[in-house]
N, C-alpha and C. Protein backbone atom coordinates (compact mmCIF):
# COMPACT_ATOMS: atom_id res chain seq x y z
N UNK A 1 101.20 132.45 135.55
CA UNK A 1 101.20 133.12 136.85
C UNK A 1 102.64 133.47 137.18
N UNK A 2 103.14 134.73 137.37
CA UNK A 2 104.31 134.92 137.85
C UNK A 2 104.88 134.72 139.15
N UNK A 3 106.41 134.53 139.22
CA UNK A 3 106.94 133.88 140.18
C UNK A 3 106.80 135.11 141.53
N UNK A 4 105.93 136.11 141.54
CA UNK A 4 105.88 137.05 142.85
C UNK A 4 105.08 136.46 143.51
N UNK A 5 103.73 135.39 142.50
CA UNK A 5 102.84 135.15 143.60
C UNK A 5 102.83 134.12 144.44
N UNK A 6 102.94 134.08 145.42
CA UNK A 6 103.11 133.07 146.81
C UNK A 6 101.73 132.24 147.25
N UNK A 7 100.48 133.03 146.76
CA UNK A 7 98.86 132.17 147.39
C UNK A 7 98.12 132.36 145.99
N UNK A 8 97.58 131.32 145.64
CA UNK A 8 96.35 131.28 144.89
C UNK A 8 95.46 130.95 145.88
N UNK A 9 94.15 132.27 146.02
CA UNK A 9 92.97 132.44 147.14
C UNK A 9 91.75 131.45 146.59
N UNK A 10 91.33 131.63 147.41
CA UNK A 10 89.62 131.35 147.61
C UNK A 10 88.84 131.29 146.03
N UNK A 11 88.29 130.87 145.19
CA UNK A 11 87.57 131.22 144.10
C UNK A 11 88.02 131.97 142.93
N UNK A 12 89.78 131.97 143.01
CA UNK A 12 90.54 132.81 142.00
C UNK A 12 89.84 132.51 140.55
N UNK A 13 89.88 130.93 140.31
CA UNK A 13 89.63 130.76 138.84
C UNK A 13 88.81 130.14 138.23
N UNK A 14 87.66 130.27 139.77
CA UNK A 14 86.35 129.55 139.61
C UNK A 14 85.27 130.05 138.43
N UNK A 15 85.14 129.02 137.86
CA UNK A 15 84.06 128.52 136.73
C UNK A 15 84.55 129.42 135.43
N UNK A 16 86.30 129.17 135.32
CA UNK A 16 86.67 129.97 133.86
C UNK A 16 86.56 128.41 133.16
N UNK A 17 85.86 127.93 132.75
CA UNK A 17 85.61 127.15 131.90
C UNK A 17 86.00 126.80 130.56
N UNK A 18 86.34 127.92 130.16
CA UNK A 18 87.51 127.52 128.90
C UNK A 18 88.62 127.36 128.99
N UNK A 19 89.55 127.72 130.52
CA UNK A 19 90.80 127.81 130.78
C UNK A 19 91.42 125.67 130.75
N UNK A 20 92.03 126.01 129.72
CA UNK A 20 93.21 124.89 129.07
C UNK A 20 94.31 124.28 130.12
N UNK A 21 94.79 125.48 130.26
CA UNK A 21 96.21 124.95 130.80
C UNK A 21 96.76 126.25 131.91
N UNK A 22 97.21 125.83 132.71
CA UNK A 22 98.23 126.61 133.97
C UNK A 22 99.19 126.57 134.03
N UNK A 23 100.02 127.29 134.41
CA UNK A 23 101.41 127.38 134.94
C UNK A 23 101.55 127.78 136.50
N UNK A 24 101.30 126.89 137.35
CA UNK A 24 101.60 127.33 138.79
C UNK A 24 103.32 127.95 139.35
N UNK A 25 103.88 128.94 139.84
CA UNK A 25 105.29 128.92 139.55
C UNK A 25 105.77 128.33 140.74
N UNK A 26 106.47 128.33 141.30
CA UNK A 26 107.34 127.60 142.44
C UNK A 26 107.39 128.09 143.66
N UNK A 27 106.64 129.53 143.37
CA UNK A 27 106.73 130.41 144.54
C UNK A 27 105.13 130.23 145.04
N UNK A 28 104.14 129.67 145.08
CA UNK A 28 103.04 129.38 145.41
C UNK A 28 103.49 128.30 146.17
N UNK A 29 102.86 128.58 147.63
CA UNK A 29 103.05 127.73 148.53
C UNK A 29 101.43 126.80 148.96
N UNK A 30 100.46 127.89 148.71
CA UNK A 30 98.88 127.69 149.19
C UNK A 30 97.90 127.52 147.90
N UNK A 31 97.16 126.34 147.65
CA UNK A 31 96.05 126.83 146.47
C UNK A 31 94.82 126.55 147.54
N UNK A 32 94.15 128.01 147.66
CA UNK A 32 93.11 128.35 148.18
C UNK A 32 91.69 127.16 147.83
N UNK A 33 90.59 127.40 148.92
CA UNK A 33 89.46 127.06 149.22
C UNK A 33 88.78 127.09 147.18
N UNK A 34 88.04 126.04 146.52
CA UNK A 34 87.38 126.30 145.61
C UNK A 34 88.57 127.24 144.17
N UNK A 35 89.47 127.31 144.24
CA UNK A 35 90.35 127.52 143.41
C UNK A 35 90.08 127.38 142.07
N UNK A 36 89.75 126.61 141.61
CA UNK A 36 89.77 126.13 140.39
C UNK A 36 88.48 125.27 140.23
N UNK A 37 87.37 125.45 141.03
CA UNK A 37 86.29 124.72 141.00
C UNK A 37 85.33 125.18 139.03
N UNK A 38 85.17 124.21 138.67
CA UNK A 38 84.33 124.21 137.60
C UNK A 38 85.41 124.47 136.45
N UNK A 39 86.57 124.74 136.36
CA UNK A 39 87.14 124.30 135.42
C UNK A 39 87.51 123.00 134.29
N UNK A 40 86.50 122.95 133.91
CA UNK A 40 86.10 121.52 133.39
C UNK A 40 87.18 121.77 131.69
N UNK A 41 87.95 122.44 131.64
CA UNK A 41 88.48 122.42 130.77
C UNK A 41 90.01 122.43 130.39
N UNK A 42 90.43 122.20 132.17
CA UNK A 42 91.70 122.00 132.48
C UNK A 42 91.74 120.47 132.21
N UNK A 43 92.60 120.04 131.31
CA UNK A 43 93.18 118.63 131.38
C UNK A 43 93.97 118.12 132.01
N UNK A 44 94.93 118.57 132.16
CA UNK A 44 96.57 118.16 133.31
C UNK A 44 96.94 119.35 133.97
N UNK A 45 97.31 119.57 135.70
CA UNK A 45 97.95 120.21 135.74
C UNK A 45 98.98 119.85 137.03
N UNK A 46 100.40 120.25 137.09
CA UNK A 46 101.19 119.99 137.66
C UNK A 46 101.41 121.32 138.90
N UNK A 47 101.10 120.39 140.21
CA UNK A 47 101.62 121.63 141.33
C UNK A 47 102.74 121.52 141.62
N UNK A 48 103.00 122.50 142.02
CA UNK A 48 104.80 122.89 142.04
C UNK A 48 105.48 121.71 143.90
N UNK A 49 106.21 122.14 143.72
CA UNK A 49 106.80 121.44 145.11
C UNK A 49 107.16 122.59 146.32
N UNK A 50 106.66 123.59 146.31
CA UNK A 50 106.71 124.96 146.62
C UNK A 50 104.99 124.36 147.62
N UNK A 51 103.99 123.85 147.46
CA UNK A 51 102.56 124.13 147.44
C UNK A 51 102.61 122.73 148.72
N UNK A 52 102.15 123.40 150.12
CA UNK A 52 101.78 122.26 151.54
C UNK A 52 100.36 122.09 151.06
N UNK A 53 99.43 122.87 150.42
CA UNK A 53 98.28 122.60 151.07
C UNK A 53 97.08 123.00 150.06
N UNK A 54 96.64 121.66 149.84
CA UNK A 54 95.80 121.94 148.41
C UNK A 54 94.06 122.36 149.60
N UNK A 55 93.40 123.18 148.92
CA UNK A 55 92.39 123.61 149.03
C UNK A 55 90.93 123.24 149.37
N UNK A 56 90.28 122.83 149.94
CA UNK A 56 88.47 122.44 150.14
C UNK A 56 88.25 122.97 148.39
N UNK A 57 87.92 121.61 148.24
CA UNK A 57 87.02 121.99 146.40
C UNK A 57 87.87 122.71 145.88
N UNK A 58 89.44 122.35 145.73
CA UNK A 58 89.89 123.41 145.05
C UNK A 58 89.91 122.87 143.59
N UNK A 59 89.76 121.80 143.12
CA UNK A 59 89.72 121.26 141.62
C UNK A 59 88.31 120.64 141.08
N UNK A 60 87.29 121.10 142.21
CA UNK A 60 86.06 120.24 142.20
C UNK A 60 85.55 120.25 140.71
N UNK A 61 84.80 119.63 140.21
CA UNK A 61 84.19 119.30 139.01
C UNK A 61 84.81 119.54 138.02
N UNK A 62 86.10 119.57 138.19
CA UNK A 62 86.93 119.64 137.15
C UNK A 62 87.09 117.86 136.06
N UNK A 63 85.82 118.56 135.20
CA UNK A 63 86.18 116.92 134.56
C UNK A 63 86.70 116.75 133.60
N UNK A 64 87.41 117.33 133.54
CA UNK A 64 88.12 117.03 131.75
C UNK A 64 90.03 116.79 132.73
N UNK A 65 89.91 116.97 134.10
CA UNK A 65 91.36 116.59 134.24
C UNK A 65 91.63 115.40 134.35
N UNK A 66 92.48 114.81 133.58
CA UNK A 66 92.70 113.54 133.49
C UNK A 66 94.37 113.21 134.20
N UNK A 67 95.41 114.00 134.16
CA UNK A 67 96.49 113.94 135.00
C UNK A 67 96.82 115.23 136.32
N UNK A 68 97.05 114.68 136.79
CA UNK A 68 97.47 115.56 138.11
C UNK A 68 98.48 114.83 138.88
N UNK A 69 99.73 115.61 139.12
CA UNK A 69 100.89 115.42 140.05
C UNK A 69 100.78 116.26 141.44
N UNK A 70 100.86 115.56 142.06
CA UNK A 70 100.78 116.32 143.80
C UNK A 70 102.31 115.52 144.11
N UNK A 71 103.10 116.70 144.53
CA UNK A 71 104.36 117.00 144.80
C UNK A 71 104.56 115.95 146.66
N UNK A 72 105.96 116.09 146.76
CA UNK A 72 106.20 115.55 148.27
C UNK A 72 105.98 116.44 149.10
N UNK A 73 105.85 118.02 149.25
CA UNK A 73 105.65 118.95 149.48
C UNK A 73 104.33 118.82 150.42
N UNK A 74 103.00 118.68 149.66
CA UNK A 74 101.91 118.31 150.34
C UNK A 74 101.52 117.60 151.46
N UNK A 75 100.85 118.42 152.24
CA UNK A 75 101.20 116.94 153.58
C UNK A 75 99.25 117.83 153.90
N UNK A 76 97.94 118.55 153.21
CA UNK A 76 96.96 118.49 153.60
C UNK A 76 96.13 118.45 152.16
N UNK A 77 95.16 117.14 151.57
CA UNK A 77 94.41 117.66 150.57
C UNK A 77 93.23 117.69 151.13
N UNK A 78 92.55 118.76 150.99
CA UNK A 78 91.43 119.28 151.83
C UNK A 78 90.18 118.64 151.21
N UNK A 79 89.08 119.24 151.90
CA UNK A 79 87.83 118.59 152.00
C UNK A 79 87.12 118.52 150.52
N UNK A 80 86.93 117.63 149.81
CA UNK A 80 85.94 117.74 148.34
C UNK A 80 86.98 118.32 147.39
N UNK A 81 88.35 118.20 147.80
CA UNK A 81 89.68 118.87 146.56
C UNK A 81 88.97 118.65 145.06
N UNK A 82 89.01 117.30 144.95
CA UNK A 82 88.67 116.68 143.18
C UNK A 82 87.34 115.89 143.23
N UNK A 83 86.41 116.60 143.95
CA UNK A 83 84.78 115.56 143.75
C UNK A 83 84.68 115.93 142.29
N UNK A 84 83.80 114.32 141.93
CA UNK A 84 83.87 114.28 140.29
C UNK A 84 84.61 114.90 139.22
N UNK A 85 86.20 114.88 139.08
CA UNK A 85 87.03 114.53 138.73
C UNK A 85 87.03 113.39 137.73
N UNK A 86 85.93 113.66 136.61
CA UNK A 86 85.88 112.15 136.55
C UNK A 86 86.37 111.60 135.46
N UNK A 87 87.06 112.38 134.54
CA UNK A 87 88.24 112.26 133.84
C UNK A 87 89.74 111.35 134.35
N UNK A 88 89.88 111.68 135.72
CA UNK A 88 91.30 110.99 136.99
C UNK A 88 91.04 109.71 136.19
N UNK A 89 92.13 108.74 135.80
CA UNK A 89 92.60 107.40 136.24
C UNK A 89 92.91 107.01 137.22
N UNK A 90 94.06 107.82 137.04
CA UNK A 90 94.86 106.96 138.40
C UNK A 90 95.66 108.43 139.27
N UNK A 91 95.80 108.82 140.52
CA UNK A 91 96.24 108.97 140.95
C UNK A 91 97.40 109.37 142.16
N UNK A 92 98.49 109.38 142.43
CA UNK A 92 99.77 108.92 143.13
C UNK A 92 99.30 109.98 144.28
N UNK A 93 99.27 109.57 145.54
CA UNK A 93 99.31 110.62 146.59
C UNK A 93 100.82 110.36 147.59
N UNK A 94 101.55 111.37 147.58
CA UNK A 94 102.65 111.22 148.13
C UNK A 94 102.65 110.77 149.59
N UNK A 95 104.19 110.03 150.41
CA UNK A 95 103.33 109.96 151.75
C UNK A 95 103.64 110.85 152.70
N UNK A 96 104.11 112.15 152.31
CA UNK A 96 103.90 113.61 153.01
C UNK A 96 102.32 113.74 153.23
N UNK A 97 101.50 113.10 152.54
CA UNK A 97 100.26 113.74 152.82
C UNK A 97 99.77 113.02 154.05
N UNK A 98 99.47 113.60 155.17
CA UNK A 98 98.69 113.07 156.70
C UNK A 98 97.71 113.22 156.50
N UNK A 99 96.33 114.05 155.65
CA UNK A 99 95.01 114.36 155.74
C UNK A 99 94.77 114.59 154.41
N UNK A 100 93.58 113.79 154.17
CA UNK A 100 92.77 113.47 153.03
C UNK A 100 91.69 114.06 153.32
N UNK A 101 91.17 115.15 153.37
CA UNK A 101 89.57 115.63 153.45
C UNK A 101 88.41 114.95 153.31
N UNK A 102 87.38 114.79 154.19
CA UNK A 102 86.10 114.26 153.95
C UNK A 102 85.69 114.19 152.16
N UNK A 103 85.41 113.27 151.34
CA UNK A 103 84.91 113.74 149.90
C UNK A 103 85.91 114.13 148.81
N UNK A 104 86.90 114.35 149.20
CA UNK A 104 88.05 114.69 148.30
C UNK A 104 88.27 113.72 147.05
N UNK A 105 87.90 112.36 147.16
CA UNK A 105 88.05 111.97 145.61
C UNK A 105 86.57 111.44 145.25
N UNK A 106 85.33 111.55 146.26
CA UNK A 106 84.30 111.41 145.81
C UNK A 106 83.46 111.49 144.02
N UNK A 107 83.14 110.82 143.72
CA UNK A 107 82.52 110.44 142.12
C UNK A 107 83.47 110.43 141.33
N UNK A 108 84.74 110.72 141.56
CA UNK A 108 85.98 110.26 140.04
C UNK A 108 85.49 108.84 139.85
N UNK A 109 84.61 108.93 138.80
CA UNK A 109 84.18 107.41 138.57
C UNK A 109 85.12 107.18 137.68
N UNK A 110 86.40 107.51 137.00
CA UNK A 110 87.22 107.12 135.78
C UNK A 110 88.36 106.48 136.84
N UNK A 111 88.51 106.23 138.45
CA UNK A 111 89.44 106.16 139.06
C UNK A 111 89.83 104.57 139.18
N UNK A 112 90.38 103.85 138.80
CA UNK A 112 90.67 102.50 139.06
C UNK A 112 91.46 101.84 140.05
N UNK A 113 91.91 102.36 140.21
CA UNK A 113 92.87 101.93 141.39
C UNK A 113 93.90 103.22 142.56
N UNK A 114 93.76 102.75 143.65
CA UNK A 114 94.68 104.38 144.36
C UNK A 114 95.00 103.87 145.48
N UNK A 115 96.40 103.90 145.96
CA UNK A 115 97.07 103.64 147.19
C UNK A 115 97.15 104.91 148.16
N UNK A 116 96.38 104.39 149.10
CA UNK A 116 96.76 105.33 150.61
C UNK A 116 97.90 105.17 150.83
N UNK A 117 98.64 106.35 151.08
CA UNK A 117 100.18 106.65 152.17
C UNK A 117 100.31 106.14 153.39
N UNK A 118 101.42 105.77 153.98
CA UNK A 118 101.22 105.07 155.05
C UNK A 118 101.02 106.26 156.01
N UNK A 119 101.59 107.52 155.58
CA UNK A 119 101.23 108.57 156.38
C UNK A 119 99.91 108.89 156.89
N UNK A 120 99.02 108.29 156.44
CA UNK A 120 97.25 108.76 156.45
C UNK A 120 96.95 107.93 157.73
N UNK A 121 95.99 107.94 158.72
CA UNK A 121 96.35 107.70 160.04
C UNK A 121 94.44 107.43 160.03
N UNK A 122 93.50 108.19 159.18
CA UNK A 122 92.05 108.35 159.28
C UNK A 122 91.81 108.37 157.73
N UNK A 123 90.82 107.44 157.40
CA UNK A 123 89.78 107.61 156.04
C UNK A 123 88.77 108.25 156.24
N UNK A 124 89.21 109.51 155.64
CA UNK A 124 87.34 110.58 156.72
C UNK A 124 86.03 109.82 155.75
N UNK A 125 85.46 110.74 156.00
CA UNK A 125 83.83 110.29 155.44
C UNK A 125 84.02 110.60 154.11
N UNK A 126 83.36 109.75 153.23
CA UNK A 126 82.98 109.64 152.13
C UNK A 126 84.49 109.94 151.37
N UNK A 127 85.03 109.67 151.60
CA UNK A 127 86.34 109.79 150.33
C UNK A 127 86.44 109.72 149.09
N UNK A 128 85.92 108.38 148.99
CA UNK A 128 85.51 107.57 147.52
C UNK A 128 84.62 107.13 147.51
N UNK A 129 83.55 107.79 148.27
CA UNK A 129 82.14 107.51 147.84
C UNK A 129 81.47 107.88 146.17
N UNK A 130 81.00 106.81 145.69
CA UNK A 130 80.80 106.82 144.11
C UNK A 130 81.98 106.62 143.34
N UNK A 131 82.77 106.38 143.59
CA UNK A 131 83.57 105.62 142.46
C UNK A 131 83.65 104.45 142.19
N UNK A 132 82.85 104.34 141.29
CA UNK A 132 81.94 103.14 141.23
C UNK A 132 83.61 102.31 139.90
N UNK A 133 84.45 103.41 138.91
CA UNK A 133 85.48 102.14 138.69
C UNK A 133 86.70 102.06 139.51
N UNK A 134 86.36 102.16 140.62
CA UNK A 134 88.01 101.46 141.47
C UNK A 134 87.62 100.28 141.52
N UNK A 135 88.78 99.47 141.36
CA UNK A 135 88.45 98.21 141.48
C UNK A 135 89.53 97.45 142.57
N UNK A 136 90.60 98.16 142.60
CA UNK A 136 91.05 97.93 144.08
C UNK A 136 91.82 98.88 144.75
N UNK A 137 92.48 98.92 145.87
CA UNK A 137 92.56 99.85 147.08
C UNK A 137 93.32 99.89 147.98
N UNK A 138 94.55 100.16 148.39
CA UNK A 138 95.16 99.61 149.61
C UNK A 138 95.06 100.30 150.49
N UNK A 139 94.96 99.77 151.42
CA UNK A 139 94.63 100.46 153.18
C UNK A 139 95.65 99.94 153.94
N UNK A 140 97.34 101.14 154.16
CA UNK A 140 98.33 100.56 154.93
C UNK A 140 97.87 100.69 156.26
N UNK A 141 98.83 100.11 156.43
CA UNK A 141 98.34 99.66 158.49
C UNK A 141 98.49 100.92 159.39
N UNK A 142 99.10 102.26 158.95
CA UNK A 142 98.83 103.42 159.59
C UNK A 142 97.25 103.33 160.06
N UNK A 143 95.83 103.27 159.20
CA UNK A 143 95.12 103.84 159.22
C UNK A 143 94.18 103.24 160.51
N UNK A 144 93.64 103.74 161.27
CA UNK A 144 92.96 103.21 162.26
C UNK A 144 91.28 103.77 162.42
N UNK A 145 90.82 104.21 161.16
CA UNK A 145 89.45 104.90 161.23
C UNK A 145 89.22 105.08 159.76
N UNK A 146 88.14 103.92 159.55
CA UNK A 146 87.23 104.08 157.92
C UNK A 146 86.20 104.49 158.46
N UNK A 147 86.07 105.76 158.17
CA UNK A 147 84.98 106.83 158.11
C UNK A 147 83.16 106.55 157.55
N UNK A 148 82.79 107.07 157.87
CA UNK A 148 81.05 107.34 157.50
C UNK A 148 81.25 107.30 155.71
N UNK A 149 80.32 106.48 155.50
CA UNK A 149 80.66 105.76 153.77
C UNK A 149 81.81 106.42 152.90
N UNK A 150 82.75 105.64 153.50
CA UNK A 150 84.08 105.59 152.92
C UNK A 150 84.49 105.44 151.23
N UNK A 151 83.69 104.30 151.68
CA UNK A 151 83.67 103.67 150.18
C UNK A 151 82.10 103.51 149.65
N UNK A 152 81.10 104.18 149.52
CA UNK A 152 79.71 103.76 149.84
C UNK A 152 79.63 104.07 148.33
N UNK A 153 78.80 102.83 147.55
CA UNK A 153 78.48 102.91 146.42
C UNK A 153 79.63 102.51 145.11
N UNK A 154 80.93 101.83 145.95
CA UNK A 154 81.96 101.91 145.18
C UNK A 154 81.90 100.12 144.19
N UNK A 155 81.08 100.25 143.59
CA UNK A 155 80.51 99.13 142.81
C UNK A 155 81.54 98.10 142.33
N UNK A 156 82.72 98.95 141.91
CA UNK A 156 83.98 97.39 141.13
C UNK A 156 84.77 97.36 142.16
N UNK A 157 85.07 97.20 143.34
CA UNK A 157 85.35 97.09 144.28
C UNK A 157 84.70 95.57 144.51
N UNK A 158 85.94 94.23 144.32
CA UNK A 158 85.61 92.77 144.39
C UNK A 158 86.29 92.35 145.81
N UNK A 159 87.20 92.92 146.20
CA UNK A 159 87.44 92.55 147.77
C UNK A 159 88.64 93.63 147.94
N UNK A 160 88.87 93.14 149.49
CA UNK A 160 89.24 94.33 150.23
C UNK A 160 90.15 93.89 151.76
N UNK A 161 91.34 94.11 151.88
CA UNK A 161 91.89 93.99 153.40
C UNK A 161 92.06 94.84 153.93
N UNK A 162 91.60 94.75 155.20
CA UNK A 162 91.49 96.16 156.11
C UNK A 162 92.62 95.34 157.34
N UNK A 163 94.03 96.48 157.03
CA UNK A 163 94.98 95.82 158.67
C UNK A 163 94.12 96.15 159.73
N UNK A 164 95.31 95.44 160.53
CA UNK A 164 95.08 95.36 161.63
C UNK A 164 95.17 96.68 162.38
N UNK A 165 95.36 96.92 161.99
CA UNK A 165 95.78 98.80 162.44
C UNK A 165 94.10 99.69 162.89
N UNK A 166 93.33 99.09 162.01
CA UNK A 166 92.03 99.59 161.90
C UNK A 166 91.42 98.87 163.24
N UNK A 167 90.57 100.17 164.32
CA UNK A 167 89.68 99.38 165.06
C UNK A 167 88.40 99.91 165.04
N UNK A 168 88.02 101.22 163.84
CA UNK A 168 86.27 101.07 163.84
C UNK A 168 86.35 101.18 162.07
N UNK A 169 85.26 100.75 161.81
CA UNK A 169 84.77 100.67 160.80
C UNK A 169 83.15 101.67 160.25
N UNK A 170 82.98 102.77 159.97
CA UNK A 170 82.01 103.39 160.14
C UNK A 170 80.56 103.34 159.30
N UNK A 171 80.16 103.80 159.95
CA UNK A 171 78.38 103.63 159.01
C UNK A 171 78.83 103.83 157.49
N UNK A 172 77.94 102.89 156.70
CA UNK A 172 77.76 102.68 155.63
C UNK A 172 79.43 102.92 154.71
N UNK A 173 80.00 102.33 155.74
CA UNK A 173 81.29 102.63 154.43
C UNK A 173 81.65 101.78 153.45
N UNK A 174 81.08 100.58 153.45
CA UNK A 174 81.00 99.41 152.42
C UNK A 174 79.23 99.39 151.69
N UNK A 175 78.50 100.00 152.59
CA UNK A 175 77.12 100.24 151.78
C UNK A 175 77.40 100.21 150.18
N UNK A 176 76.28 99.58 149.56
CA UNK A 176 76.49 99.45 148.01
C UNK A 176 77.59 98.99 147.06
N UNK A 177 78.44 98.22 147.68
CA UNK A 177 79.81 97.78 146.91
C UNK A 177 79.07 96.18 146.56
N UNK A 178 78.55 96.85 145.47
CA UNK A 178 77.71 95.74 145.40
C UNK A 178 78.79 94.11 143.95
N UNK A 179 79.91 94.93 144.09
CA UNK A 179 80.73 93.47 143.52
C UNK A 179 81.59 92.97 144.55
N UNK A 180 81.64 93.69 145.84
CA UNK A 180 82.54 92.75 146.25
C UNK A 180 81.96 91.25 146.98
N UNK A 181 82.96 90.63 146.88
CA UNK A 181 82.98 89.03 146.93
C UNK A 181 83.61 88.65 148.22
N UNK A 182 84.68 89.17 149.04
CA UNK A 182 85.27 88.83 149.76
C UNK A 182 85.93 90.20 150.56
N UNK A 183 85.59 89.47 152.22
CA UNK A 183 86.72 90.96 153.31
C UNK A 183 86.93 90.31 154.16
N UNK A 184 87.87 90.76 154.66
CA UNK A 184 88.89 90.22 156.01
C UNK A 184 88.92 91.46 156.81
N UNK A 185 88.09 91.19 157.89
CA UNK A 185 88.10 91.98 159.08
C UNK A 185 89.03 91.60 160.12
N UNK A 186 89.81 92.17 160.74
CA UNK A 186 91.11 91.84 162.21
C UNK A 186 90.51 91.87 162.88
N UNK A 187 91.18 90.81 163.97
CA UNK A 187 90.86 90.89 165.42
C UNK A 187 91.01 92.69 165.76
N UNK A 188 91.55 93.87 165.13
CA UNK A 188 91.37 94.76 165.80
C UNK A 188 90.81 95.55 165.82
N UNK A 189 89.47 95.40 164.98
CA UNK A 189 88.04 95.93 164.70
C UNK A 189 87.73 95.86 165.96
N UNK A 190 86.79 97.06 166.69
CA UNK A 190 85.83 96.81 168.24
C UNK A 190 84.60 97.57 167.74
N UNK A 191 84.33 98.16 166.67
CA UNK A 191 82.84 98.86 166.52
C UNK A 191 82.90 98.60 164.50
N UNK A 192 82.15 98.25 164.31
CA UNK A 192 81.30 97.96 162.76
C UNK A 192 80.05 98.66 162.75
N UNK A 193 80.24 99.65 161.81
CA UNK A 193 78.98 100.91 162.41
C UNK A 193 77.41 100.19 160.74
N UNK A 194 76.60 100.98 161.42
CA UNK A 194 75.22 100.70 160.80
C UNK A 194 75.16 100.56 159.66
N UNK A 195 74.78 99.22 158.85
CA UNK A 195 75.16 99.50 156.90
C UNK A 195 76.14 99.57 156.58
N UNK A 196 77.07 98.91 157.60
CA UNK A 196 78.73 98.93 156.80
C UNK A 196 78.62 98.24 155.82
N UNK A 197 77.96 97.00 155.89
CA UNK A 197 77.90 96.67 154.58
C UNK A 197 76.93 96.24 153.76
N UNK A 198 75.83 96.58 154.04
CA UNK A 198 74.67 96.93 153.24
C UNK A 198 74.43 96.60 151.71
């Protein structure tokens, strides 16, 4: 992609399925809505430090990506960015990022472990719902809202501290974590919503 272009839109490189590899250039500031959805044949790709604001589904079902760098640059990954992703290990979210989209790392079941930024303030709904290999998680004390099944179905998930920072806990967001063993709720919990932990 040459360095004139400034936005990758809406559905640019949706469902090229044989596409390998990218070159994002430095001058892309935006990767659009569904971007790169169904590219299941991208393995790694690196966004520039040029790029605030990754896309709704912009890497969705991309399963053959197994590395991805998100720059300090980023401060929005939008709604369902990398659902089933399920190639991901592991990865680093800078703490420029303030908003994690509803679903955004939903079914990367290859995901084992992932630290929230202290920048993140809300765990929307379903984040990591189905990632069934994380097996652990940190939740810094910024965050004050675990969302509608947060974590619902997140099976290697053996325990869990939620700061004090947190005061609701939402429907079914521990639903189905069916290894964990142990949680520590704060005095600054005031609502534990329906099937939190189910």
């Amino acid at each position: 992609i040459p360095n004139s272009v400034i936005s990758i839109a809406s559905y640019s490189f949706c469902y090229c399925t044989k596409l390998t590899s990218i070159a994002i250039p430095n001058s892309v500031t935006k990767i659009g809505e569904c971007a790169f959805i169904d590219c299941e044949g991208l393995t790694s790709i690196v966004i520039p430090n040029s790029v605030t604001n990754i896309g709704a589904n912009a890497f969705r079902y991309c399963t053959g990506l197994t590395s991805i760098v998100i720059p300090n640059s980023v401060t929005s990954i939008g709604e369902g960015a990398f659902v089933n992703c399920k190639g991901l290990t592991s990865i680093d979210i800078p703490n420029s990022v303030t908003d994690i989209g509803a679903y955004a790392f939903s079914y990367c079941t290859g995901l084992t472990s992932i630290a929230i930024p202290n920048s993140v303030t809300d765990i929307e709904d379903s984040v990591f719902e189905g990632c069934t290999g994380l097996t652990s998680i940190v939740i810094p004390d910024s965050v004050t809202n675990i969302g509608y099944g947060a974590f619902l179905s997140c099976e290697g998930l053996t325990n869990i501290d939620i700061p004090n920072s947190v005061t609701k806990i939402g429907d079914s967001a521990f639903e189905g974590c069916t290894g964990l063993t142990s949680i520590v709720i704060p005095n600054s919990v005031t609502n534990i919503g329906a099937y939190a932990f189910n």
